[in-house]
C-alpha atoms as a PDB file:
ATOM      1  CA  UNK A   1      84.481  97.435 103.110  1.00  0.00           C
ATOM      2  CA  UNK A   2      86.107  99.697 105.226  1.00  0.00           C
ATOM      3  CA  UNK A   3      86.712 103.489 103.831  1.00  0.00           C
ATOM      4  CA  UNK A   4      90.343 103.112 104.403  1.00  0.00           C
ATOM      5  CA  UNK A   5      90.985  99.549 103.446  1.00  0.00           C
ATOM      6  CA  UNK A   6      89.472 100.655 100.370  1.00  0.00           C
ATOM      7  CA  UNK A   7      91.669 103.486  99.743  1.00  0.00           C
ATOM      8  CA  UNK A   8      94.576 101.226 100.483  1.00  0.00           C
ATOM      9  CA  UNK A   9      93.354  98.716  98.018  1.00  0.00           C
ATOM     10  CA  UNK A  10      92.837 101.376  95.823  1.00  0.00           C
ATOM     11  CA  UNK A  11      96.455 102.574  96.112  1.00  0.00           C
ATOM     12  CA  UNK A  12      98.458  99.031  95.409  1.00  0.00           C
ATOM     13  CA  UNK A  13      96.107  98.553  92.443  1.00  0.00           C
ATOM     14  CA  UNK A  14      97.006 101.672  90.821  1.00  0.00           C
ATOM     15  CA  UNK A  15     100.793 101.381  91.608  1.00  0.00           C
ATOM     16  CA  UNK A  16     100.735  97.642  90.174  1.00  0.00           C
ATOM     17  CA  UNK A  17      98.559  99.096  86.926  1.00  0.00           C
ATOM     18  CA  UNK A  18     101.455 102.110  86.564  1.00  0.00           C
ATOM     19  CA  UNK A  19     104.423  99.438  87.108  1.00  0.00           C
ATOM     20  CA  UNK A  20     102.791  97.079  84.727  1.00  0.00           C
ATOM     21  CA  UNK A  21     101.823  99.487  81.974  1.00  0.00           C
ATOM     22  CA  UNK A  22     105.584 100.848  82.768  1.00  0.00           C
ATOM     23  CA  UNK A  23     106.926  97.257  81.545  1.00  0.00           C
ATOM     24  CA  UNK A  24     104.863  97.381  79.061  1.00  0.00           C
ATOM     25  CA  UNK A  25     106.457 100.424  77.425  1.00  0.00           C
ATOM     26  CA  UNK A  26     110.070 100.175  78.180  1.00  0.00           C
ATOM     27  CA  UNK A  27     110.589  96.250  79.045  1.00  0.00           C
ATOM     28  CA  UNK A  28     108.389  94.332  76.705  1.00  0.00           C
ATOM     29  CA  UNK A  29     109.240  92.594  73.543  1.00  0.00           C
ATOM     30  CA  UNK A  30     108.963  95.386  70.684  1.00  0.00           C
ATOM     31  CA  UNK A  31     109.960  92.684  68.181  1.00  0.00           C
ATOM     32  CA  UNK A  32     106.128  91.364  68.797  1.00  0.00           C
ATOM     33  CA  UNK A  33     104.476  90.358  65.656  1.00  0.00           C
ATOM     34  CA  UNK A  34     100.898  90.078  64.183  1.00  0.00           C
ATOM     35  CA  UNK A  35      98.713  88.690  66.781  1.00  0.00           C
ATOM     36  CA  UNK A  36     100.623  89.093  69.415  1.00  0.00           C
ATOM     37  CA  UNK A  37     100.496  92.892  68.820  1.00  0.00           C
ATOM     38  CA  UNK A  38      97.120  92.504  69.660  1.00  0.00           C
ATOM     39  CA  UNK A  39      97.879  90.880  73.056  1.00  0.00           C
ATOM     40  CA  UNK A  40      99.758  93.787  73.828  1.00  0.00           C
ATOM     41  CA  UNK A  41      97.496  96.169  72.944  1.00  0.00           C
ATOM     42  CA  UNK A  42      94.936  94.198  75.004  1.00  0.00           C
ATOM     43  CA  UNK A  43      97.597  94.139  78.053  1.00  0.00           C
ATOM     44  CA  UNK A  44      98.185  98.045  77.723  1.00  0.00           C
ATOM     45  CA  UNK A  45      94.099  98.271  77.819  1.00  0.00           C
ATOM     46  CA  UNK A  46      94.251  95.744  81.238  1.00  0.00           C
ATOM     47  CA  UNK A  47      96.584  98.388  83.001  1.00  0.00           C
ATOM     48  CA  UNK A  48      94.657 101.185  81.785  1.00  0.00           C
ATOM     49  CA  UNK A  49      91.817  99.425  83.436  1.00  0.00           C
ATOM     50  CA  UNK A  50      93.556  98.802  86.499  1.00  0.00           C
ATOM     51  CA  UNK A  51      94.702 101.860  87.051  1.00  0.00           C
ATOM     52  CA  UNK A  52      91.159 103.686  86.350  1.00  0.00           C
ATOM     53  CA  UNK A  53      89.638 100.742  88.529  1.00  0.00           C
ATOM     54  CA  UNK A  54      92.177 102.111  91.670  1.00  0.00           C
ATOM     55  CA  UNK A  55      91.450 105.619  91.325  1.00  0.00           C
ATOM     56  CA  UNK A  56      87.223 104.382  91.768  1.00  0.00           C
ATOM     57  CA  UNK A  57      88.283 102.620  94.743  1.00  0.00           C
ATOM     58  CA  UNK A  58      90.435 105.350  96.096  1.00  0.00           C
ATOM     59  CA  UNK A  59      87.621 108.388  95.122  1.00  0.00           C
ATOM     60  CA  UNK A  60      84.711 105.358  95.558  1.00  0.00           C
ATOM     61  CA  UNK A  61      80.861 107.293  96.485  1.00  0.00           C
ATOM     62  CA  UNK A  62      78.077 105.029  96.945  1.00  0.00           C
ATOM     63  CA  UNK A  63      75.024 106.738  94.915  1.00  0.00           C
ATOM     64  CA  UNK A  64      73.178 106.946  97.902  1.00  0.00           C
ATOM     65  CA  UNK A  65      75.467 109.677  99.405  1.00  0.00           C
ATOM     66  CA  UNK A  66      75.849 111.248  96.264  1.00  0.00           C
ATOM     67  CA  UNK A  67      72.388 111.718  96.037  1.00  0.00           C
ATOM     68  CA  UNK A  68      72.424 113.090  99.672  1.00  0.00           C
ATOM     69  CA  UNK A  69      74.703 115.630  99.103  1.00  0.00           C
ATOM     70  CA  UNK A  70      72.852 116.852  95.730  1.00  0.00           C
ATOM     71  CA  UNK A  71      70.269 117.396  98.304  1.00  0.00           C
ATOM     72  CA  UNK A  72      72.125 119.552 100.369  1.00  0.00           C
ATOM     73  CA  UNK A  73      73.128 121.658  97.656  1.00  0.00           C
END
């Protein structure tokens, strides 16, 4: 995948994570009761997860160039 692409990728997943975790706090039910407290919980955990998954695609290093630039060093 191209470096950019990626980045760009990267980006729109984060933004969609932040908007969704964003709903999640100030839009959402907060009259949700016993198991469907979990499900929130579990959705707030999904756009945690999508937001850490955008910032690997944004900063993304393959380990062979991270082992190249230990090298270096």
């Amino acid at each position: 995948m191209d470096k950019g692409l990626r980045r760009i990728a990267g980006v729109i997943l984060m933004v969609a994570g932040i908007a969704f975790a964003a709903w999640l706090v100030f839009g959402a039910p907060h009259d949700w009761d016993g198991d469907v407290r979990l499900v929130r919980m579990a959705l707030g955990l999904a756009a945690t997860g999508m937001i850490s998954g955008g910032a690997r695609l944004i900063f993304w290093q393959p380990k062979s160039e991270s082992a190249e630039a230990t090298d270096v060093a």
